[in-house]
PDB file of N, CA and C in Angstrom:
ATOM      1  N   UNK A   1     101.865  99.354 150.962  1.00  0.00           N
ATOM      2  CA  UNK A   1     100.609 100.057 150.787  1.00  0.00           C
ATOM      3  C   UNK A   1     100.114  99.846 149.350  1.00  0.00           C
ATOM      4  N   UNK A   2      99.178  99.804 149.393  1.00  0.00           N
ATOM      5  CA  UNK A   2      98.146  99.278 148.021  1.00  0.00           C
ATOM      6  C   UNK A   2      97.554 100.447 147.492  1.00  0.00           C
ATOM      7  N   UNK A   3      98.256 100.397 145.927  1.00  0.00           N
ATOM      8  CA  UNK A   3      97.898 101.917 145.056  1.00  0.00           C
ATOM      9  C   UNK A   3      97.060 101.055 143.828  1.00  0.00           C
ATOM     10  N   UNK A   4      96.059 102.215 143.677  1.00  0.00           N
ATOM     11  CA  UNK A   4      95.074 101.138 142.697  1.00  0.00           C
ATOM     12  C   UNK A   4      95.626 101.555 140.923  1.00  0.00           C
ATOM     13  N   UNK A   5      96.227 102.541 140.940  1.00  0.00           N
ATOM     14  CA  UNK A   5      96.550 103.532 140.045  1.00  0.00           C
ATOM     15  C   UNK A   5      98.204 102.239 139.214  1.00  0.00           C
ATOM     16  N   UNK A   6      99.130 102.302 140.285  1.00  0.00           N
ATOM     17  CA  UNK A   6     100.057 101.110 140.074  1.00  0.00           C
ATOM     18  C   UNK A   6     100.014  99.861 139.489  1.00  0.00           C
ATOM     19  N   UNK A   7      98.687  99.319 140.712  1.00  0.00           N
ATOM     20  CA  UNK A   7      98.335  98.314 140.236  1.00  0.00           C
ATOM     21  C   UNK A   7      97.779  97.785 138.671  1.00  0.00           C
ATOM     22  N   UNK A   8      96.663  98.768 138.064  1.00  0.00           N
ATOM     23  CA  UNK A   8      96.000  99.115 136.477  1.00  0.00           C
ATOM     24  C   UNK A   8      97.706  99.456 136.113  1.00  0.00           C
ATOM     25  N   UNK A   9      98.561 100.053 135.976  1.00  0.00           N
ATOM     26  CA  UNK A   9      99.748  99.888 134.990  1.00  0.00           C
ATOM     27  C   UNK A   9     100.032  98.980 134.912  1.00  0.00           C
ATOM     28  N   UNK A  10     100.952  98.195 136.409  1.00  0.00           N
ATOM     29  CA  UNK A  10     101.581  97.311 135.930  1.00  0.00           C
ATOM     30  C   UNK A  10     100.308  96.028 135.315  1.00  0.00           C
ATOM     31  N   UNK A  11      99.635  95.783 134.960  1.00  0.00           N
ATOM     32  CA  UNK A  11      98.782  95.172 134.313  1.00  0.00           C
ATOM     33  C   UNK A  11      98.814  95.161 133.020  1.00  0.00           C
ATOM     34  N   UNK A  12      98.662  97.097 132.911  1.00  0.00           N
ATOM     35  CA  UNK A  12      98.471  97.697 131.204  1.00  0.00           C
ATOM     36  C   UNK A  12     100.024  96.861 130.992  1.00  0.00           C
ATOM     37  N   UNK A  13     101.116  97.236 131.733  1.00  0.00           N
ATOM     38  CA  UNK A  13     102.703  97.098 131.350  1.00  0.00           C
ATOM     39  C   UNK A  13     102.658  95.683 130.820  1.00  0.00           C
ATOM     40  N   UNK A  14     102.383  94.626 131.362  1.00  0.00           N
ATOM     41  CA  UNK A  14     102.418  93.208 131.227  1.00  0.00           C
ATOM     42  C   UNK A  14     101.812  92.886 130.272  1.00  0.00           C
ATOM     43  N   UNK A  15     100.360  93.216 130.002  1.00  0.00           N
ATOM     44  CA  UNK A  15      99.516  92.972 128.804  1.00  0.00           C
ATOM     45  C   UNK A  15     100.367  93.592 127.093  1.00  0.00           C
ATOM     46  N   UNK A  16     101.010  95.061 127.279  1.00  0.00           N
ATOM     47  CA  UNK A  16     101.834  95.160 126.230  1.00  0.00           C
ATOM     48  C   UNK A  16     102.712  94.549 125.838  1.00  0.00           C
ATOM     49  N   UNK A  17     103.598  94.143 127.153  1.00  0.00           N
ATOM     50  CA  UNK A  17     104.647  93.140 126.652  1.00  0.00           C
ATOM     51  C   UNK A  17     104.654  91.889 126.596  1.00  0.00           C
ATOM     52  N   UNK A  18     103.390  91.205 126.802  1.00  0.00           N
ATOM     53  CA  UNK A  18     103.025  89.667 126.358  1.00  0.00           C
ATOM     54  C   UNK A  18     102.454  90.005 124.641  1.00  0.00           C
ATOM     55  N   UNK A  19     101.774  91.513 124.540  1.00  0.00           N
ATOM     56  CA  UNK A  19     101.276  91.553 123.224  1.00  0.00           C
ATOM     57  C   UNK A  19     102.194  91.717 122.354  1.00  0.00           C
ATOM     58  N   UNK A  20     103.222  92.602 122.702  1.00  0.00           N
ATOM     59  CA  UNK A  20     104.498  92.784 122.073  1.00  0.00           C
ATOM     60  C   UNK A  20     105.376  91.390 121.667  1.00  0.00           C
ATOM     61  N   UNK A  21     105.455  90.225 122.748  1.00  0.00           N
ATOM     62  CA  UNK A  21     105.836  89.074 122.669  1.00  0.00           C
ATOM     63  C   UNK A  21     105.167  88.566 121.147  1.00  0.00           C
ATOM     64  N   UNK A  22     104.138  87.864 121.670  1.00  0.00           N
ATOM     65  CA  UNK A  22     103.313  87.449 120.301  1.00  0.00           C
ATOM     66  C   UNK A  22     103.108  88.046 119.372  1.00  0.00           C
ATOM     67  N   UNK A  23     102.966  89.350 118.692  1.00  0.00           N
ATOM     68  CA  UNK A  23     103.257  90.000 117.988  1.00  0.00           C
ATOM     69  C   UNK A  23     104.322  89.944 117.069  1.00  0.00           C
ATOM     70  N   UNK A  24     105.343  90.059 117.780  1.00  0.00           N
ATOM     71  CA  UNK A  24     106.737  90.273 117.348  1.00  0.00           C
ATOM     72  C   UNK A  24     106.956  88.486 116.904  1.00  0.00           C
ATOM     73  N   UNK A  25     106.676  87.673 117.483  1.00  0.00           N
ATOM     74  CA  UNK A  25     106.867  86.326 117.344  1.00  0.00           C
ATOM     75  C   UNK A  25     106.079  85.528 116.276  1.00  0.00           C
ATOM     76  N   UNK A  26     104.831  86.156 116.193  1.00  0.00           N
ATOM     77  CA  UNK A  26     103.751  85.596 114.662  1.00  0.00           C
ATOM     78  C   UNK A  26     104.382  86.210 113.671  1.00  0.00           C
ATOM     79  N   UNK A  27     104.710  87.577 113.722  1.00  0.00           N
ATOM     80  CA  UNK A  27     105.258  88.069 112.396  1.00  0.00           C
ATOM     81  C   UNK A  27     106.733  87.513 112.139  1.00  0.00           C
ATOM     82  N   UNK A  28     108.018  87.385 113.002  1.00  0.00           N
ATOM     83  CA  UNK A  28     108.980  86.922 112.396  1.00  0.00           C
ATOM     84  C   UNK A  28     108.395  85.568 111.480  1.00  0.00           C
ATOM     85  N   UNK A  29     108.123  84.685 112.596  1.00  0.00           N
ATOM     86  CA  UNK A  29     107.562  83.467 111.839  1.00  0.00           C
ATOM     87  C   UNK A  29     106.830  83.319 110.480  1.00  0.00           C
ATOM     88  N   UNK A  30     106.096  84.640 110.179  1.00  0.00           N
ATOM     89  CA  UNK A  30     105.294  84.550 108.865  1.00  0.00           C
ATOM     90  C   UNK A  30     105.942  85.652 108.344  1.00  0.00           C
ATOM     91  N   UNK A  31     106.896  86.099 108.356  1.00  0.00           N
ATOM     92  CA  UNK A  31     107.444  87.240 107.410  1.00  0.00           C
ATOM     93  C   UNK A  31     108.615  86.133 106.927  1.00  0.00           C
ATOM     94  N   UNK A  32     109.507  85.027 107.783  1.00  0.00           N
ATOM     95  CA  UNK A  32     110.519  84.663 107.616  1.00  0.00           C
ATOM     96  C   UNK A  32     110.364  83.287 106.502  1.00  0.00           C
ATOM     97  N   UNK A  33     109.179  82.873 107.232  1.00  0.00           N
ATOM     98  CA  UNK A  33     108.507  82.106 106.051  1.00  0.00           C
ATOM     99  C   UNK A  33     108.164  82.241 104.783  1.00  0.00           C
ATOM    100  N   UNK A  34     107.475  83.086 104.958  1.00  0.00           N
ATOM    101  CA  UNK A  34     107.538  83.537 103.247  1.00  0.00           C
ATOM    102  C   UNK A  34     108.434  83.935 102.569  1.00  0.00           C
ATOM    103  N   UNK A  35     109.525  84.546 102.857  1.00  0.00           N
ATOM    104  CA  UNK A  35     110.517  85.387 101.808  1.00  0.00           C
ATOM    105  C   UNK A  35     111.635  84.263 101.513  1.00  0.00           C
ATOM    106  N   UNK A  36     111.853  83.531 102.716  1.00  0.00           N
ATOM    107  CA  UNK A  36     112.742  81.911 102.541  1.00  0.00           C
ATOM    108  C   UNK A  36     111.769  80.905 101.287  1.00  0.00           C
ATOM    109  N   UNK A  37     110.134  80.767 101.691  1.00  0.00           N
ATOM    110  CA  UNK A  37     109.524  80.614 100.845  1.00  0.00           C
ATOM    111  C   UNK A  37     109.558  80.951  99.053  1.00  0.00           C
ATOM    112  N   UNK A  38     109.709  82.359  98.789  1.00  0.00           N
ATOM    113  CA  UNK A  38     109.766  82.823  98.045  1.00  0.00           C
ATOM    114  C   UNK A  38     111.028  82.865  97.005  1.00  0.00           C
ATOM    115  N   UNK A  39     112.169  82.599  98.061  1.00  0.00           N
ATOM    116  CA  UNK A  39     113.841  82.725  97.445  1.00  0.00           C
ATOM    117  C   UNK A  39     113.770  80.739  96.905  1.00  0.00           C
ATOM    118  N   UNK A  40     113.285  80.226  98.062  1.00  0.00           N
ATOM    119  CA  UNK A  40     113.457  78.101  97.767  1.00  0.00           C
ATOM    120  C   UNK A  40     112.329  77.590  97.030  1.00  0.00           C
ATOM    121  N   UNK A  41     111.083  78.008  97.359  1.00  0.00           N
ATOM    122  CA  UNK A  41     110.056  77.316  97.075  1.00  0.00           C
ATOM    123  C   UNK A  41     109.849  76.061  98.197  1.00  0.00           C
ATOM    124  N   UNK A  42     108.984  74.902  97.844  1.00  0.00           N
ATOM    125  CA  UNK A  42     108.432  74.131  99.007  1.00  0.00           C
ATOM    126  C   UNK A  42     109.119  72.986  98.927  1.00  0.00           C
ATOM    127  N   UNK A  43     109.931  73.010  99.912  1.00  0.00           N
ATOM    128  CA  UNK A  43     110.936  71.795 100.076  1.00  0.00           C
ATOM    129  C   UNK A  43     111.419  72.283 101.433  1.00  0.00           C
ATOM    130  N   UNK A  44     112.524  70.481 101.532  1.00  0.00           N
ATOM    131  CA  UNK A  44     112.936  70.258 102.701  1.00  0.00           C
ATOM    132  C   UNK A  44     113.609  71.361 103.460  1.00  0.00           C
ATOM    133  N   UNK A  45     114.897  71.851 102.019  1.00  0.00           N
ATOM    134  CA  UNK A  45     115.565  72.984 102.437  1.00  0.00           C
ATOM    135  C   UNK A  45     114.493  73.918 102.761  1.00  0.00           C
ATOM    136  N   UNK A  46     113.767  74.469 102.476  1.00  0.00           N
ATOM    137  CA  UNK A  46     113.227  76.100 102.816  1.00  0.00           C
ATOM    138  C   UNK A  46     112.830  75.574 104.289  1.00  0.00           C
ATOM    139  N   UNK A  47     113.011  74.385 104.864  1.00  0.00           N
ATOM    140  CA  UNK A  47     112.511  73.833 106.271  1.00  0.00           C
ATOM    141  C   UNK A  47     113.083  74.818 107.397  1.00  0.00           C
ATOM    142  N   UNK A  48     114.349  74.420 106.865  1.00  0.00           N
ATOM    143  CA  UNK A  48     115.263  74.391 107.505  1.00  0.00           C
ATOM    144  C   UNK A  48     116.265  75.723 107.775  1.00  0.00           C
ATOM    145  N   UNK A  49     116.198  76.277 106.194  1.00  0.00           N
ATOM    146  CA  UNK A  49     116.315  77.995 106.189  1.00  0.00           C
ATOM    147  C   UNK A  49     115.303  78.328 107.002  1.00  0.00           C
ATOM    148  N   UNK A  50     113.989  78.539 107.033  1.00  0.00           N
ATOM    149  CA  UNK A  50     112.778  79.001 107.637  1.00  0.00           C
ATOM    150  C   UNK A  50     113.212  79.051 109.234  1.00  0.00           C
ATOM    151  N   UNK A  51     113.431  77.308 109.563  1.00  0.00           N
ATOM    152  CA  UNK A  51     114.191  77.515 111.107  1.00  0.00           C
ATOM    153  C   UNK A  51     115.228  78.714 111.486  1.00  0.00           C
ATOM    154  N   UNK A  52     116.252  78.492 110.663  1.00  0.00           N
ATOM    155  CA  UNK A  52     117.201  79.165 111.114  1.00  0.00           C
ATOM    156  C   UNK A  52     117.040  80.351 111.294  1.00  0.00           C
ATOM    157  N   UNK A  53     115.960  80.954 110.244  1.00  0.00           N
ATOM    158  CA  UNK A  53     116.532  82.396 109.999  1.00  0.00           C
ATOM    159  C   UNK A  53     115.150  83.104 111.132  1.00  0.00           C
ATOM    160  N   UNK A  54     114.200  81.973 111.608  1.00  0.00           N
ATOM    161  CA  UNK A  54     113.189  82.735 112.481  1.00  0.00           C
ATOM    162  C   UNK A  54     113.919  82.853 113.643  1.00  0.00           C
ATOM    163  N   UNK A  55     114.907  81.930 114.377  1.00  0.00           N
ATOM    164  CA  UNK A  55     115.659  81.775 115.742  1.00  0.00           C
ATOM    165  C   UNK A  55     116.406  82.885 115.798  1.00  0.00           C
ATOM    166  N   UNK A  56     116.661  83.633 114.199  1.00  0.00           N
ATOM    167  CA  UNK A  56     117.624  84.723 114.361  1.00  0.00           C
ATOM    168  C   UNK A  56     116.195  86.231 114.401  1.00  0.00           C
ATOM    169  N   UNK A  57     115.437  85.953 113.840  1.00  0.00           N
ATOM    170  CA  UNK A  57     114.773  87.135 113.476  1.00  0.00           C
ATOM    171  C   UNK A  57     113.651  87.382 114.797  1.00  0.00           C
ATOM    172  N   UNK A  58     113.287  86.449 115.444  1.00  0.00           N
ATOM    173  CA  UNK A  58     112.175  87.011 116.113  1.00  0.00           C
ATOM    174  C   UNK A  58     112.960  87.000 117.371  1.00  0.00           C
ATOM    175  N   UNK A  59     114.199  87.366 118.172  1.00  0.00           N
ATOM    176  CA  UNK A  59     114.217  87.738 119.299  1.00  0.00           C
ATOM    177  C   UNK A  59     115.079  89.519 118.668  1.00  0.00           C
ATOM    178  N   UNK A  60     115.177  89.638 117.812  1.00  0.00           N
ATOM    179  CA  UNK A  60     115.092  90.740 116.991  1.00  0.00           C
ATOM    180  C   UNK A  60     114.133  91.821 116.720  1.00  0.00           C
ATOM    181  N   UNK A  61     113.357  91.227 116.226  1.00  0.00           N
ATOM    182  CA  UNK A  61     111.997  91.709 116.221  1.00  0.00           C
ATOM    183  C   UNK A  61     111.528  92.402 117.586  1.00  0.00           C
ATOM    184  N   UNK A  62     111.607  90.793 118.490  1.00  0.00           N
ATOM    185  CA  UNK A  62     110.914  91.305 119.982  1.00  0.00           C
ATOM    186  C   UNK A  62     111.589  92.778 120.126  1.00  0.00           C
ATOM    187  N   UNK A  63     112.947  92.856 120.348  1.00  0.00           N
ATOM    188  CA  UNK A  63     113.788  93.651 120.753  1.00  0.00           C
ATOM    189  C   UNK A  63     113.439  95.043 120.076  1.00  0.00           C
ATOM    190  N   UNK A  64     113.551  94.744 118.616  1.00  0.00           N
ATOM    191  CA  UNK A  64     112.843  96.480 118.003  1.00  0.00           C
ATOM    192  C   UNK A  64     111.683  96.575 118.474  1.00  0.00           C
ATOM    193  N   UNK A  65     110.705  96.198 118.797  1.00  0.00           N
ATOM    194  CA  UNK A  65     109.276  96.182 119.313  1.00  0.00           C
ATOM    195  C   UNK A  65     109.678  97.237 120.606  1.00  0.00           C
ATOM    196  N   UNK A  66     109.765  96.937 121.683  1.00  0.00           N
ATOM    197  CA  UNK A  66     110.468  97.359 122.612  1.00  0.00           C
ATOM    198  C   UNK A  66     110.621  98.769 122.416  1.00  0.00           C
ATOM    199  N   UNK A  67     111.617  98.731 121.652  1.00  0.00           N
ATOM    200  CA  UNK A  67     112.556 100.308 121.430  1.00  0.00           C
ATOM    201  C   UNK A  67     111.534 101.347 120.689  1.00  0.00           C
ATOM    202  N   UNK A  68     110.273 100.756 119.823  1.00  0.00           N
ATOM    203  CA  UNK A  68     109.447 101.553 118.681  1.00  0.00           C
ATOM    204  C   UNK A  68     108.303 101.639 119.480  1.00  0.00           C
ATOM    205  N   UNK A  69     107.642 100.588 120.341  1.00  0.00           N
ATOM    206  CA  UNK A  69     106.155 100.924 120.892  1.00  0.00           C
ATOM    207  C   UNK A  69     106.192 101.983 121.044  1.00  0.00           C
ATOM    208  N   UNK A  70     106.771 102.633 121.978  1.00  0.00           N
ATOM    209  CA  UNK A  70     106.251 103.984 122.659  1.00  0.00           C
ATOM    210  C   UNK A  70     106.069 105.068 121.360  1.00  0.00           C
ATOM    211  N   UNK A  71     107.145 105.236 120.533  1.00  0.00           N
ATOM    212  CA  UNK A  71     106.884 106.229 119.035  1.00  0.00           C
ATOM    213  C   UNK A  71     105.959 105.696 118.505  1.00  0.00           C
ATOM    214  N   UNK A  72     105.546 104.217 118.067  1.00  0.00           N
ATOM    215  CA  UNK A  72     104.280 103.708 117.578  1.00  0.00           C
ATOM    216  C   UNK A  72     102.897 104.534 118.037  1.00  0.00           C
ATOM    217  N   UNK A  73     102.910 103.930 119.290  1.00  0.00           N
ATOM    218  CA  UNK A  73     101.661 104.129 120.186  1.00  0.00           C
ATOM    219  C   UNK A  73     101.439 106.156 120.176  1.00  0.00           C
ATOM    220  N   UNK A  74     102.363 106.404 120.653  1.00  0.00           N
ATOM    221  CA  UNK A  74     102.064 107.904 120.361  1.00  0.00           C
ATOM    222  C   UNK A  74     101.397 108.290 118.769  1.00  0.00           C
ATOM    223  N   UNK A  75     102.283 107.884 118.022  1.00  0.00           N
ATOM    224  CA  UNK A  75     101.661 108.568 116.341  1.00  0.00           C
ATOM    225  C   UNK A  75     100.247 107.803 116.548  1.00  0.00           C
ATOM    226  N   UNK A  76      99.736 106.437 117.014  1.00  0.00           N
ATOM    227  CA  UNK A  76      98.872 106.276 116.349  1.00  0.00           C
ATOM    228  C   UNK A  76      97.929 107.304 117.096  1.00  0.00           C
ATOM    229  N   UNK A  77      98.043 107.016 118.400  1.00  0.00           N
ATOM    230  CA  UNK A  77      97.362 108.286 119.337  1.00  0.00           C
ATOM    231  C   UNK A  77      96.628 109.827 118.412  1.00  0.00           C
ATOM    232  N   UNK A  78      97.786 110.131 117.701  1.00  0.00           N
ATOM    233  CA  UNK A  78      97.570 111.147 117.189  1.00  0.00           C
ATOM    234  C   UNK A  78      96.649 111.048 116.368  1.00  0.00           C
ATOM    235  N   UNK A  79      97.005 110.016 115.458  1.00  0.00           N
ATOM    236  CA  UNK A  79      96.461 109.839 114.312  1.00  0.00           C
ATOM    237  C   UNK A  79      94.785 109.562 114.774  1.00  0.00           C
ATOM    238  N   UNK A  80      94.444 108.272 115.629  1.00  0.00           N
ATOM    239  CA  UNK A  80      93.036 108.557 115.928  1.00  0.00           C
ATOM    240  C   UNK A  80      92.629 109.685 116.568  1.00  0.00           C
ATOM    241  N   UNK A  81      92.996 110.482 117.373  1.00  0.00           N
ATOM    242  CA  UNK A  81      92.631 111.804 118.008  1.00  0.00           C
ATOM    243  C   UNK A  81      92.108 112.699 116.752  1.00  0.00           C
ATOM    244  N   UNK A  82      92.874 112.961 115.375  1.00  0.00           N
ATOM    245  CA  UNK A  82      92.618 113.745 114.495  1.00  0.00           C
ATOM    246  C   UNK A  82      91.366 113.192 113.885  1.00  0.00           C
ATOM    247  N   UNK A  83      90.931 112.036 113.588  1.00  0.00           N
ATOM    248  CA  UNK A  83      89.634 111.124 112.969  1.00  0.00           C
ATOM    249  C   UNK A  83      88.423 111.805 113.410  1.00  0.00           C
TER     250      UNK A  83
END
């Protein structure tokens, strides 16, 4: 049986966690970059640190994403409700 109510979640559900995906995946990449950046400067090595340390950081990331949306999303809730 076809619920229209279900259907709009699992949608909302999917759209968070593809946003959560990319999210979590632009920022390891540009947080991991820069601070490897920042410790090497621009060379081969910081290539290669940069690799390593994003393969470790952004299925990390994804994972805290996950566990924080819902406390996220609530405070901000609040926070625009009070505006």
């Amino acid at each position: 049986m076809y619920h229209p109510q279900l259907d709009v979640k699992m949608h909302k559900t999917k759209t968070i966690l593809i946003a959560q995906f990319l999210i979590s995946l632009m920022m390891a990449f540009l947080m991991t970059g820069i601070f490897s950046f920042i410790d090497l400067g621009f060379n081969y090595q910081w290539l290669i640190i940069w690799a390593q340390h994003f393969i470790i950081a952004w299925p990390i990331a994804f994972s805290l994403s996950l566990v924080v949306s819902k406390l996220s999303f609530s405070i901000a809730l609040r926070v625009t409700a009070s505006l």
